[in-house]
Protein backbone atom coordinates (compact mmCIF):
# COMPACT_ATOMS: atom_id res chain seq x y z
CA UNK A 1 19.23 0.57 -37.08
CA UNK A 2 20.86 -2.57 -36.34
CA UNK A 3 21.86 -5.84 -37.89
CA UNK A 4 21.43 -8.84 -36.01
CA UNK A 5 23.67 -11.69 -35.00
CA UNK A 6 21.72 -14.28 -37.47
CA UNK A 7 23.33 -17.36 -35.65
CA UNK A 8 22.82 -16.06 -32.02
CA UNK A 9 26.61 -16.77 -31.36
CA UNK A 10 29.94 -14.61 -31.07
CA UNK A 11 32.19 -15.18 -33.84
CA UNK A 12 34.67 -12.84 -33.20
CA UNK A 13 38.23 -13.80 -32.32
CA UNK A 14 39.14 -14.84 -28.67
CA UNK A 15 39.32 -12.18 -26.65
CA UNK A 16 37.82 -9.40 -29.12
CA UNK A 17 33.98 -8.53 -28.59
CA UNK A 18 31.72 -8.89 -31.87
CA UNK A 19 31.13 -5.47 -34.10
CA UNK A 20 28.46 -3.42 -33.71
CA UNK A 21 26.28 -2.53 -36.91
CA UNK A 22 27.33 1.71 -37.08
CA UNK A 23 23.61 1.81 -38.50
CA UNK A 24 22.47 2.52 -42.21
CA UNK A 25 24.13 5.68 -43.15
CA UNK A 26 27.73 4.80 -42.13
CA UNK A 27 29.97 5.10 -44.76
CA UNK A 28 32.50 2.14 -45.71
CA UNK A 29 36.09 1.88 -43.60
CA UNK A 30 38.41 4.04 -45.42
CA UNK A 31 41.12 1.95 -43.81
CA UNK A 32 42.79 -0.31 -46.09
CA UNK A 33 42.37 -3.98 -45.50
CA UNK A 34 44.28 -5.18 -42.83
CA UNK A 35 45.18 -1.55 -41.05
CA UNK A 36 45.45 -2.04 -37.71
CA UNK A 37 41.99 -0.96 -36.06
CA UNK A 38 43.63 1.15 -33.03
CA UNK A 39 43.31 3.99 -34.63
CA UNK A 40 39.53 4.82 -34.58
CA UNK A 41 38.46 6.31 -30.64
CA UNK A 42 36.62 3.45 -30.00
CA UNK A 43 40.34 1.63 -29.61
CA UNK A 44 41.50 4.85 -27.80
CA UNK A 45 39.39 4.30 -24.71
CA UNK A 46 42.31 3.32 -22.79
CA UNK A 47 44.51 6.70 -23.39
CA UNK A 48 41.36 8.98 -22.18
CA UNK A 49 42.91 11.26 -19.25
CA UNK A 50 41.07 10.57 -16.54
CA UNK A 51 42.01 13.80 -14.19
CA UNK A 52 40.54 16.41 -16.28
CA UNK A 53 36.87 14.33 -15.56
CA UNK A 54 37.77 13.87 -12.09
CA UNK A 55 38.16 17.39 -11.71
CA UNK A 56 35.15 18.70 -14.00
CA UNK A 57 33.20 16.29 -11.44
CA UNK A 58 34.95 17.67 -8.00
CA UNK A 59 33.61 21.00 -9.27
CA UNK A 60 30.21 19.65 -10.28
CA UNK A 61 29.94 17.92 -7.01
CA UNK A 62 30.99 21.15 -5.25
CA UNK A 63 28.03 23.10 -7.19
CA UNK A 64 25.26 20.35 -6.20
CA UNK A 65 25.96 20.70 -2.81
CA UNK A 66 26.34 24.52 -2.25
CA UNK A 67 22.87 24.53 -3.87
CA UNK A 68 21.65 21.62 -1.12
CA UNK A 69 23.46 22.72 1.77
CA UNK A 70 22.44 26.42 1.38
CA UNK A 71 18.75 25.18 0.61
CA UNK A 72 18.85 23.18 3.88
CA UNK A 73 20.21 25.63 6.15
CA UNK A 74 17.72 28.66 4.72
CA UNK A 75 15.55 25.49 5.78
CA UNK A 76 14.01 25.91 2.39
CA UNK A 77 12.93 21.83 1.87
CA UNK A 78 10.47 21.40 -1.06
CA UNK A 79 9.08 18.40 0.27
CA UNK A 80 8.92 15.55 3.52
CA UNK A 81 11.49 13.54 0.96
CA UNK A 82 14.41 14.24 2.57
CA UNK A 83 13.05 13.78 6.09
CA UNK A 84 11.53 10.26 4.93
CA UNK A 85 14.87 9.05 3.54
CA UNK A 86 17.15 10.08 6.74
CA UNK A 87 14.46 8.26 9.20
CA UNK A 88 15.29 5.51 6.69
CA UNK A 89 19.25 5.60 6.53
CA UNK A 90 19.34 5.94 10.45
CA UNK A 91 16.95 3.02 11.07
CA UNK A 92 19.85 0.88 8.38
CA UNK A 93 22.53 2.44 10.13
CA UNK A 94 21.31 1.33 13.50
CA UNK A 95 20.69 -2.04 11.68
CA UNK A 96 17.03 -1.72 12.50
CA UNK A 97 13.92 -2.70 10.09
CA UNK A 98 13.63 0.90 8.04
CA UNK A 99 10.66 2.47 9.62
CA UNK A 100 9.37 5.74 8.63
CA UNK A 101 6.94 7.67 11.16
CA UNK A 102 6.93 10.31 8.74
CA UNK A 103 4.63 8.13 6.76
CA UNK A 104 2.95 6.90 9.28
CA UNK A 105 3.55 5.81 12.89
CA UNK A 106 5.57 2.19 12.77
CA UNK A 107 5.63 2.32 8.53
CA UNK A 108 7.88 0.09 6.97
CA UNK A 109 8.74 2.10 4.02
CA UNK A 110 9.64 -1.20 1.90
CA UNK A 111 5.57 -1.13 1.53
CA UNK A 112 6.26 2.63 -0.14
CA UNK A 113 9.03 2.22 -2.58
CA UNK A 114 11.66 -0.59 -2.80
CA UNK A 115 14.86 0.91 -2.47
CA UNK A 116 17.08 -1.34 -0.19
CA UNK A 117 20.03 -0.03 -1.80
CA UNK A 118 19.92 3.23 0.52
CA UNK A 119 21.23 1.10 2.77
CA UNK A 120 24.63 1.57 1.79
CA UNK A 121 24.51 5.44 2.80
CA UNK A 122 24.41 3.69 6.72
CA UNK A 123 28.17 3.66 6.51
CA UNK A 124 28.22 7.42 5.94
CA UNK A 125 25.74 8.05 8.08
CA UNK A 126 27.60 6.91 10.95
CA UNK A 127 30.89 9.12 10.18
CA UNK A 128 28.22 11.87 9.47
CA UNK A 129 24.57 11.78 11.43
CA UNK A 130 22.79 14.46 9.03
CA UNK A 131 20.57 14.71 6.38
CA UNK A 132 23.66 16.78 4.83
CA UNK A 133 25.11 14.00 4.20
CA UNK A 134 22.79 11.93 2.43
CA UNK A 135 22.56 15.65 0.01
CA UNK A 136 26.52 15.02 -0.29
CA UNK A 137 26.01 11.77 -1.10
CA UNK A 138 23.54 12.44 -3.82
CA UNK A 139 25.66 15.27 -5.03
CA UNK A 140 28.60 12.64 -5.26
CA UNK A 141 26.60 10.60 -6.71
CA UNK A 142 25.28 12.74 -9.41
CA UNK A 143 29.09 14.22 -10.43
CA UNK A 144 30.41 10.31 -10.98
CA UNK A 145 27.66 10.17 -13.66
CA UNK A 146 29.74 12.93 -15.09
CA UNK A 147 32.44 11.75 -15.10
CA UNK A 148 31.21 8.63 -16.96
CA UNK A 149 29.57 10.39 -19.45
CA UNK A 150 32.16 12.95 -20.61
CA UNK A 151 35.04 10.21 -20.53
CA UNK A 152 33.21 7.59 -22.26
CA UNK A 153 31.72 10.50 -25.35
CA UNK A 154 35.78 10.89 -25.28
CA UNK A 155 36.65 7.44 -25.79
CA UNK A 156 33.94 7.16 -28.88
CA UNK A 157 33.82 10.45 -30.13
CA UNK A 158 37.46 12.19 -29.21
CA UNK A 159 38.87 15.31 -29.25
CA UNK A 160 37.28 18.25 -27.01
CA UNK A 161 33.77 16.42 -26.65
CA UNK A 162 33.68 14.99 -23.70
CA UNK A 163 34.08 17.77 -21.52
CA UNK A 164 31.23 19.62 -23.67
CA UNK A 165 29.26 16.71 -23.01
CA UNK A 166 30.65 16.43 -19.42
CA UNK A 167 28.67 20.15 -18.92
CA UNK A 168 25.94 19.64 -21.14
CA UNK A 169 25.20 16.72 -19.23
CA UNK A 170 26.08 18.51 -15.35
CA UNK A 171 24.23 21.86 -16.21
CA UNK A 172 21.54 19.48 -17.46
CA UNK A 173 17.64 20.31 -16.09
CA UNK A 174 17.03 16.85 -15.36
CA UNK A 175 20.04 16.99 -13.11
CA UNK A 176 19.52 20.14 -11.77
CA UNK A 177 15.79 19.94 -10.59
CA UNK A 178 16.86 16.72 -8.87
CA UNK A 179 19.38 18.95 -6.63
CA UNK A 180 16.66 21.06 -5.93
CA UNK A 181 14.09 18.52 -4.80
CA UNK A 182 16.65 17.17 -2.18
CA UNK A 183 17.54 13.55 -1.79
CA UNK A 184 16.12 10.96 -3.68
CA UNK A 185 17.18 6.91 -3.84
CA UNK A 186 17.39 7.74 -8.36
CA UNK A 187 20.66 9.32 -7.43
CA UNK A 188 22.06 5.69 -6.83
CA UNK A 189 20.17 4.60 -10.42
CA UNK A 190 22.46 7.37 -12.75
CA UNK A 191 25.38 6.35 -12.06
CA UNK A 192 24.57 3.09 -12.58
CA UNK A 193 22.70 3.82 -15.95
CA UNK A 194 25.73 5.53 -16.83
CA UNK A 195 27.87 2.55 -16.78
CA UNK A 196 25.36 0.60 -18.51
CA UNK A 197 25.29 2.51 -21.50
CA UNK A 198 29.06 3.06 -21.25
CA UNK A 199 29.81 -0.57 -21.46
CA UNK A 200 26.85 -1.29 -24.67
CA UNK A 201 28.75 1.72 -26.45
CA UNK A 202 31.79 0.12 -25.83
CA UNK A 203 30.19 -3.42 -26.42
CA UNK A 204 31.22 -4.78 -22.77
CA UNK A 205 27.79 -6.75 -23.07
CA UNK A 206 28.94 -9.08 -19.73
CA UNK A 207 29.42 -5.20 -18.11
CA UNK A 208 26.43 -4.13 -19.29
CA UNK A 209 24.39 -6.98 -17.21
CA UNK A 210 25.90 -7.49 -14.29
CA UNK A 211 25.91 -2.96 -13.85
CA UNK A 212 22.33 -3.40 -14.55
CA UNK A 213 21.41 -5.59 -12.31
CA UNK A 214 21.61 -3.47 -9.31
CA UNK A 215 19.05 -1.62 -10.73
CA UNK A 216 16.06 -3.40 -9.53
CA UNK A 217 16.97 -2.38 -6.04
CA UNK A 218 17.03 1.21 -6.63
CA UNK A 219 13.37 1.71 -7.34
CA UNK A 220 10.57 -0.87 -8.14
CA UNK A 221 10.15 0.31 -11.75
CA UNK A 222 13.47 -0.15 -12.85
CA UNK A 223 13.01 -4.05 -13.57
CA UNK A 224 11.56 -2.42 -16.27
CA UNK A 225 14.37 -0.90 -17.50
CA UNK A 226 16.68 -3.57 -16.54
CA UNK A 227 14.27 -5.73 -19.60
CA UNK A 228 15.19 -3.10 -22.08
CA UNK A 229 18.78 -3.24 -20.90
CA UNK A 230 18.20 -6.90 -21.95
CA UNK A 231 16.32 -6.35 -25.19
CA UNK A 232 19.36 -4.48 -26.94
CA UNK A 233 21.93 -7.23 -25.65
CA UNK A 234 19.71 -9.36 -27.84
CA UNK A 235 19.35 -7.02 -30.79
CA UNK A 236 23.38 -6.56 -30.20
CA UNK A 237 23.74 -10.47 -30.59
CA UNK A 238 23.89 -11.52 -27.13
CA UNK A 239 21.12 -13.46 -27.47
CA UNK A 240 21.23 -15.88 -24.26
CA UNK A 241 22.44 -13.06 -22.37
CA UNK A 242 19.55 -10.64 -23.38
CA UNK A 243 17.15 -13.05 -23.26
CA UNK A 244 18.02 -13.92 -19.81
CA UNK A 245 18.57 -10.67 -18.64
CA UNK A 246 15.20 -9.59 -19.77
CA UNK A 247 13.47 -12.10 -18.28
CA UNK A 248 15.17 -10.69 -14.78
CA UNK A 249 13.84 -7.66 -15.26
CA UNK A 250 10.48 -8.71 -15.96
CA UNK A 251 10.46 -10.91 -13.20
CA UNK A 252 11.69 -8.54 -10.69
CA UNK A 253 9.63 -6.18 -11.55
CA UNK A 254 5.98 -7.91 -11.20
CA UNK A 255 7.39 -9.42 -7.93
CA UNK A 256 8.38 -6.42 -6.45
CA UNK A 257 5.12 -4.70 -7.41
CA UNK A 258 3.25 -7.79 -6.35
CA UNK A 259 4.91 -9.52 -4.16
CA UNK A 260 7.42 -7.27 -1.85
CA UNK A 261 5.95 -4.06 -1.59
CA UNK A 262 2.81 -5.85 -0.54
CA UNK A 263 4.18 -8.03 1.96
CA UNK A 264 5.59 -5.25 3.39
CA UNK A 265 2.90 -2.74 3.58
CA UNK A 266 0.35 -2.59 5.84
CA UNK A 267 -2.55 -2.07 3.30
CA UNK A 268 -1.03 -5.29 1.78
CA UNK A 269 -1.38 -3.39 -2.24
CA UNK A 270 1.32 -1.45 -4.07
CA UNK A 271 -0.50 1.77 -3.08
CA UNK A 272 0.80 4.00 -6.55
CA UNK A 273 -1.60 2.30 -8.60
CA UNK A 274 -3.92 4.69 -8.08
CA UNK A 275 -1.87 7.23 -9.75
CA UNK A 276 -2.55 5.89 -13.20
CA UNK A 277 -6.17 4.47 -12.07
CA UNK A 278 -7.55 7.51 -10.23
CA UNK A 279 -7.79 11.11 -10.96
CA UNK A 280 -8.72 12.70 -7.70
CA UNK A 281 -11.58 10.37 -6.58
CA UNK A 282 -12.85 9.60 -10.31
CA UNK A 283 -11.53 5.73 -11.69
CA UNK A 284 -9.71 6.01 -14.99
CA UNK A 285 -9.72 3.41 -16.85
CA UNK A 286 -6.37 2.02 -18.96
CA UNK A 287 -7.68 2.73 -22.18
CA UNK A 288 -8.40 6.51 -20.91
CA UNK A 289 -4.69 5.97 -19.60
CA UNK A 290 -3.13 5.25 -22.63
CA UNK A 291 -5.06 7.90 -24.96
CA UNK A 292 -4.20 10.50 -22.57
CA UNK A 293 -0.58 10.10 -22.78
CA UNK A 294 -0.37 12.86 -24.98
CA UNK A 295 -3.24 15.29 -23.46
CA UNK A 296 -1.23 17.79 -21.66
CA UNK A 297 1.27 20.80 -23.20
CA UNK A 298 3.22 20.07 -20.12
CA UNK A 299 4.12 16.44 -21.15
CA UNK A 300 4.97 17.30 -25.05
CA UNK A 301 7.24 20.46 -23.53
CA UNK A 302 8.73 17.94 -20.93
CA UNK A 303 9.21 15.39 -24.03
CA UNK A 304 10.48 18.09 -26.27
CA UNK A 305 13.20 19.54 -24.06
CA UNK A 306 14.32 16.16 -23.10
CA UNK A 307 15.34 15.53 -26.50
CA UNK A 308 16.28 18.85 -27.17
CA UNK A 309 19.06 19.01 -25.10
CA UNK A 310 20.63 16.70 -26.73
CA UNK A 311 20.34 18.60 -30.07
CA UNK A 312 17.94 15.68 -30.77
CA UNK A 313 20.82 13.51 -31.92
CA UNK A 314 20.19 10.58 -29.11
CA UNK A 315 17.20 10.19 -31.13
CA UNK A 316 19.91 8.42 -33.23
CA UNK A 317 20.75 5.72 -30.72
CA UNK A 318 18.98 2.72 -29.83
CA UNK A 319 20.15 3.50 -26.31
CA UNK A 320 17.16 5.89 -26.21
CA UNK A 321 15.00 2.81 -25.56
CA UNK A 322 15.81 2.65 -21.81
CA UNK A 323 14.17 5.57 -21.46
CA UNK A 324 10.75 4.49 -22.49
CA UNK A 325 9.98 2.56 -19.27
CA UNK A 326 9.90 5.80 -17.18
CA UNK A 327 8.73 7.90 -19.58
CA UNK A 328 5.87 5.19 -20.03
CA UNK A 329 4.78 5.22 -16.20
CA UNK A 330 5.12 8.65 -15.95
CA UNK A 331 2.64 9.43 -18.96
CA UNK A 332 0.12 7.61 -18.05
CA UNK A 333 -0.28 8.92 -14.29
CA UNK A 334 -2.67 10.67 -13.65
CA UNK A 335 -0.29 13.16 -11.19
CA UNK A 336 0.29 16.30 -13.05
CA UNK A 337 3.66 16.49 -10.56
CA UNK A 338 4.55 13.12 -13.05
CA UNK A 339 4.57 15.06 -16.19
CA UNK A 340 6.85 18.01 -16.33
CA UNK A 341 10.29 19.39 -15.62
CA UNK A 342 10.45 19.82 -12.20
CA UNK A 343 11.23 17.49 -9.43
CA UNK A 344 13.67 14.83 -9.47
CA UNK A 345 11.75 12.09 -11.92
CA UNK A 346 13.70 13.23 -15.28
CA UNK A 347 17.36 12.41 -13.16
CA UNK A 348 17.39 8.93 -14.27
CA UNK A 349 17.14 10.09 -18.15
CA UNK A 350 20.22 12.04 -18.42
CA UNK A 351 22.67 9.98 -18.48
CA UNK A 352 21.07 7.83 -20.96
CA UNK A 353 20.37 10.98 -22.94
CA UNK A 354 23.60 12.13 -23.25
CA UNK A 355 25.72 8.72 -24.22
CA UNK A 356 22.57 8.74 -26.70
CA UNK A 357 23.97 11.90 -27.91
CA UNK A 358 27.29 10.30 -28.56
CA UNK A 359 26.07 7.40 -29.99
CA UNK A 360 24.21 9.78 -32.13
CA UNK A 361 27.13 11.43 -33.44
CA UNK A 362 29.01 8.38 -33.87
CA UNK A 363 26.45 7.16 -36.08
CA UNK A 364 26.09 9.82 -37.91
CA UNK A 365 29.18 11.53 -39.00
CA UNK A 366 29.64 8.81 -41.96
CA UNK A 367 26.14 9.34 -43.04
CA UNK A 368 25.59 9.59 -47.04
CA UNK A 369 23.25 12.79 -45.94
CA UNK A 370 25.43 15.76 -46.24
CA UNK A 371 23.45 18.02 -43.79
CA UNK A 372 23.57 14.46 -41.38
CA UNK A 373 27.02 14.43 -41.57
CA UNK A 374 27.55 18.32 -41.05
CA UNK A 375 25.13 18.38 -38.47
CA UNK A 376 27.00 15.81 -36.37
CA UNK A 377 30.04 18.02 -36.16
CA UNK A 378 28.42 20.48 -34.38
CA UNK A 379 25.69 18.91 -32.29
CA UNK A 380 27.88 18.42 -29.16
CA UNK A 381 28.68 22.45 -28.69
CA UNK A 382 25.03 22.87 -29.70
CA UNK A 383 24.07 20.38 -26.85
CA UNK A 384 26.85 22.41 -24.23
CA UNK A 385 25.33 25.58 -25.38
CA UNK A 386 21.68 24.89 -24.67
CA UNK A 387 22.60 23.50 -21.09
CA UNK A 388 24.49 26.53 -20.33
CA UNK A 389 21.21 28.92 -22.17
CA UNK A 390 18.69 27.20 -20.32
CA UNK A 391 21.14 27.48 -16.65
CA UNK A 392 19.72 31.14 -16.09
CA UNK A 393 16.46 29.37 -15.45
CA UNK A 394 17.13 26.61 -13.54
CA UNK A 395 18.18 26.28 -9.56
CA UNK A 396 22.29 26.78 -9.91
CA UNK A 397 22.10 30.05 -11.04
CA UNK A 398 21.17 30.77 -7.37
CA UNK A 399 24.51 30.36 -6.54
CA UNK A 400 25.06 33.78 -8.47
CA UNK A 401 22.72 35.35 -6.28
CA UNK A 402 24.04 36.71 -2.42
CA UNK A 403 20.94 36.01 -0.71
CA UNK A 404 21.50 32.35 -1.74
CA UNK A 405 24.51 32.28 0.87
CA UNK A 406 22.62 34.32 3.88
CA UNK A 407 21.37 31.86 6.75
CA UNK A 408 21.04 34.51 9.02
CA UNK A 409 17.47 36.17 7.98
CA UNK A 410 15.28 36.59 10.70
CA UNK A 411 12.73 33.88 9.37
CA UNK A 412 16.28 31.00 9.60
CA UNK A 413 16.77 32.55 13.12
CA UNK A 414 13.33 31.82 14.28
CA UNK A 415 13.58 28.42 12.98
CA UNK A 416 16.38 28.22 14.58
CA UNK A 417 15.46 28.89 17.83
CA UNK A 418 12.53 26.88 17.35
CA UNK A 419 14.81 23.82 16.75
CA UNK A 420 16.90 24.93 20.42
CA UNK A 421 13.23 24.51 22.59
CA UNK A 422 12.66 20.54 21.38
CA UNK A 423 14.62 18.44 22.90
CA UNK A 424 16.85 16.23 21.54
CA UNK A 425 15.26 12.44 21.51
CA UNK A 426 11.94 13.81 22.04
CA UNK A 427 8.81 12.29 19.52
CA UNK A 428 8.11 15.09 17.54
CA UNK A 429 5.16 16.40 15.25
CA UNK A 430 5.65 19.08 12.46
CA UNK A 431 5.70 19.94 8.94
CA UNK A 432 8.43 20.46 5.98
CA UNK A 433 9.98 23.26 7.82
CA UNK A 434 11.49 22.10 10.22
CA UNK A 435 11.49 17.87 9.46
CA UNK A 436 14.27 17.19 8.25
CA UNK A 437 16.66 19.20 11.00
CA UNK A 438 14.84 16.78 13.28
CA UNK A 439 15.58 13.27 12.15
CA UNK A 440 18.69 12.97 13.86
CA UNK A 441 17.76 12.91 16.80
CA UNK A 442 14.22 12.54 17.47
CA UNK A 443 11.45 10.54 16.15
CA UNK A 444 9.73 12.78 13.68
CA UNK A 445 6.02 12.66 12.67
CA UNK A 446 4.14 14.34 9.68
CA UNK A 447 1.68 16.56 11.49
CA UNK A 448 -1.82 15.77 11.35
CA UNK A 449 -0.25 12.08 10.24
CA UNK A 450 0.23 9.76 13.33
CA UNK A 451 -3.03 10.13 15.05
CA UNK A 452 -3.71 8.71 18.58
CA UNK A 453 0.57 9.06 19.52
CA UNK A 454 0.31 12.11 22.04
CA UNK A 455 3.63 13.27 20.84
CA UNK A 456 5.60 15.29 23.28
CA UNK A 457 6.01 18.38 20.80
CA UNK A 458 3.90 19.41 18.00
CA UNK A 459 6.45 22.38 16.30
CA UNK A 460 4.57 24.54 13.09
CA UNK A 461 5.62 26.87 11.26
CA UNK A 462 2.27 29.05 10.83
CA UNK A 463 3.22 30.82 7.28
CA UNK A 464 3.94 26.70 5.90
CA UNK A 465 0.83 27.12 3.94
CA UNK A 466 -1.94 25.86 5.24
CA UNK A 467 -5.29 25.72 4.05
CA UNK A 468 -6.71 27.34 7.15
CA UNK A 469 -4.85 30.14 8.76
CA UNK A 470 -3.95 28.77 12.59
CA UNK A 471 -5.54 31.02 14.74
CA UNK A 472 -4.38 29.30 17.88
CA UNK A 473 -2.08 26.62 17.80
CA UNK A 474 -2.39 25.35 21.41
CA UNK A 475 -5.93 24.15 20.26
CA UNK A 476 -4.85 23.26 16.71
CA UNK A 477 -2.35 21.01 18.76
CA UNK A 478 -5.15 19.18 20.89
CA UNK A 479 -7.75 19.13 17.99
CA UNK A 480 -4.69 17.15 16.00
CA UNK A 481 -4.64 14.77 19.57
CA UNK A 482 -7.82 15.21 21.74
CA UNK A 483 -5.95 12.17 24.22
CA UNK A 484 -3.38 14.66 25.00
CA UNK A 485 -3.04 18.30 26.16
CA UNK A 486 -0.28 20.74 25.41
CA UNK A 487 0.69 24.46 26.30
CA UNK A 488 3.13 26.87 24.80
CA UNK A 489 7.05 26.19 24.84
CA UNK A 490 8.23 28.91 22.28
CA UNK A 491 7.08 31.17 19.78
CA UNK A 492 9.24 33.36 17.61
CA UNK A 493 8.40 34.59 14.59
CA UNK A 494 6.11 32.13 12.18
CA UNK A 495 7.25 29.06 14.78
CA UNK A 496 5.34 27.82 17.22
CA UNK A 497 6.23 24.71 19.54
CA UNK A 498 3.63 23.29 21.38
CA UNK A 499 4.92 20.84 24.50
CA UNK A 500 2.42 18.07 25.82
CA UNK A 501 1.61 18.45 29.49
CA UNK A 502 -0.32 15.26 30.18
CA UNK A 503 1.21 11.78 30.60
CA UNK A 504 2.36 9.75 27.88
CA UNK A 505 -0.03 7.01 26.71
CA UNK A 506 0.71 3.54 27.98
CA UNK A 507 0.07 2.33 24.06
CA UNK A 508 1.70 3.82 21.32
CA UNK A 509 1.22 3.07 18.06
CA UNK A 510 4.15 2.27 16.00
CA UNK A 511 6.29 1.93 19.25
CA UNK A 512 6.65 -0.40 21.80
CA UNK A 513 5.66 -3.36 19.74
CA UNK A 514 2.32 -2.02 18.30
């Protein structure tokens, strides 16, 4: 699709940024030689309103966090996520090492994942102590990806087709599972993709590095990505750049997989190995790995939809490349949460997708094919249409729904209440429920997870799902920690909280220096 830079060097003229091949079915410049080249949208970047994007990503924003806040308070978590990642953003914002009891009494969760940057959320956390505002961050987060997409499919494509892509891209189900799965440290990667792929479409190559180097503090895959960032530099004739860049990526990645995360794990092993080594307890070997890429209906449907919301025109773009790394990982593991369309995994793609999408269109409205040609006139309302189509089965239509909006059921109330009887700074044991309207203000473990710690509450919610009905939770309480015994606080409804009525232990582990 490309033509290389044969001599490696930039020829252009000072100040002016070396052409980019349009690919093989781009028609010749109808512009007679020596028309001034300010007339194509590439040159128009600069005269792109920016307010109406700014608004279409207030509203966006708006919409992700109705969806988060109203999830929260109908204290409707999906997971022990969002939990994990306040414990982390208050340990920052205290300017503490970022332990997480949630995973584990005393667990630095640099051994988990590497995701230092969530460290910048510790100046919002101060203004605002709450996981709510680590789901307006993401929310914030998510809408300035907007924004960059729309504007930039503006600048290359003009007229109305940035704010189609601007929707295509915020009604997106990549976007929208990832509001529904609560806060995760990706939401700092789209934006960031975003402006990667916005400066190689508008061949700011020096952009495109340095906004990709943050990257490899996101997440410890994304050195990955950061080497394909690097690969196209080089295809796009920034060859010392590229090469260099891609060696950063490599290099980051292996020594953040074998390096950092061991260092700073107690097991001393980058535990998530055993999601592409291990199904259940049986080993898998690579080979088996790699065959099996393909063995599942869920992975072709997840592969199928994420090019089909693009009206498969990113498949069109080189840019589609910096997709493969994640796709790659998540292929070959053997977690069947991994493979499909839920959670918040497919975030990271959609920005990518989308300027693919452009870049698709760009490409192809020259083309010497006749349907090509026709086809790229209308694949960015196709694209907007099939976000909107596919909205009545994804989370935001919720927000179309009253009972979305009620917090007042008796099953909140109870939770409620619950949350009134433990005391604020208390050590705490529970599950999802309640988790992450504890990290605040108390240290917060994953029940049945920090063993020998005599916590002075254990709080359940008996209709969580577990795999034995509690019959009584007083003994469920002691069986959990036999050094300890507890009585009944509260009960109301499905919530139970349990306080401990012996002394606390002397030795604590994961506090007090253990």
């Amino acid at each position: 699709m490309l033509e290389l830079n044969k001599s490696g060097t930039d020829r252009s003229e000072p100040g002016r940024l070396p052409a980019q091949d349009p690919g093989p079915d781009a028609a010749p410049d109808p512009r007679p030689a020596g028309a001034s080249p300010s007339t194509g949208p590439d040159a128009s970047a600069g005269r792109v309103p920016l307010r109406p994007y700014l608004i279409a990503g207030a509203i966006l924003c708006a919409l992700y966090f109705l969806y988060s806040y109203f999830q929260y308070a109908r204290f409707g978590s999906p997971s022990w996520d969002l939990g994990i990642f306040e414990q982390e953003v208050r340990a920052y914002a205290g300017f503490d090492a970022p332990v997480v009891d949630i995973k584990g009494p005393g667990y630095l969760i640099l051994g988990d994942h590497f995701s230092p940057i969530v460290a910048l959320l510790a100046p919002l956390y101060w203004i605002w102590p709450s996981a709510e505002s680590l789901l307006f961050a993401q929310a914030a987060l998510f809408a300035l990806g907007a924004v960059i997409v729309g504007r930039t499919t503006q600048q290359i494509l003009g007229g109305r087709s940035g704010l189609c892509v601007t929707v295509a891209y915020g009604l997106s189900w990549g976007i929208q599972e990832a509001v529904k799965a609560d806060f995760h440290e990706i939401a700092f990667a789209v934006p960031l993709l975003a402006l990667v792929c916005r400066a190689l479409l508008l061949k700011r190559y020096t952009a495109a590095l340095l906004w990709s180097l943050p990257l490899v503090l996101v997440k410890e895959d994304l050195g990955a990505t950061v080497a394909v960032v690097g690969f196209l530099l080089f295809v796009y004739g920034r060859r010392l750049q590229g090469a260099l860049l891609a060696a950063f990526g490599v290099a980051a990645f292996v020594v953040t997989l074998v390096v950092l995360i061991p260092a700073a794990s107690s097991a001393g092993r980058y535990d998530y190995w055993t999601k592409i080594d291990k199904n259940g307890e049986q080993d898998v070997s690579m080979l088996d790995s790699v065959l099996g890429v393909l063995n599942s209906s869920v992975k072709i449907e997840m592969l199928v939809f994420l090019i089909g919301i693009t009206a498969f025109m990113a498949l069109r773009s080189p840019l589609t490349l910096l997709i493969v790394p994640t796709l790659g990982w998540r292929l070959l593991s053997q977690d069947s949460n991994h493979w499909g369309m839920v959670w918040h995994y497919s975030a990271i793609l959609m920005p990518v997708l989308f300027l693919a999408l452009a870049d698709g269109v760009r490409r192809s409205r020259g083309s010497h094919r006749p349907w090509l040609a026709s086809y790229a006139k209308v694949a960015v309302p196709v694209a907007a249409a099939i976000a909107v189509a596919m909205t009545q089965h994804l989370p935001l239509r919720d927000l179309l729904r009253p009972e979305t909006y009620r917090t007042d059921d008796a099953r909140s109330q109870a939770a409620r209440a619950a949350l009134d009887a433990i005391p604020a700074g208390s050590r705490v044991e529970t599950d999802i429920t309640l988790m992450a309207h504890l990290t605040s203000d108390r240290t917060v473990y994953w029940v049945g997870g920090a063993p020998g710690t005599a916590p002075d509450i254990v709080a359940i919610n008996l209709d969580f799902g577990w795999s034995r009905p509690i019959q009584d939770p007083v003994a469920y309480a002691e069986q959990l920690h036999p050094e300890a015994r507890y009585r009944l606080k509260h009960r109301g409804g499905s919530f139970v909280v349990m306080e401990r009525t012996t002394p606390e232990p002397d030795r604590i582990p994961g506090v007090r220096g253990d």
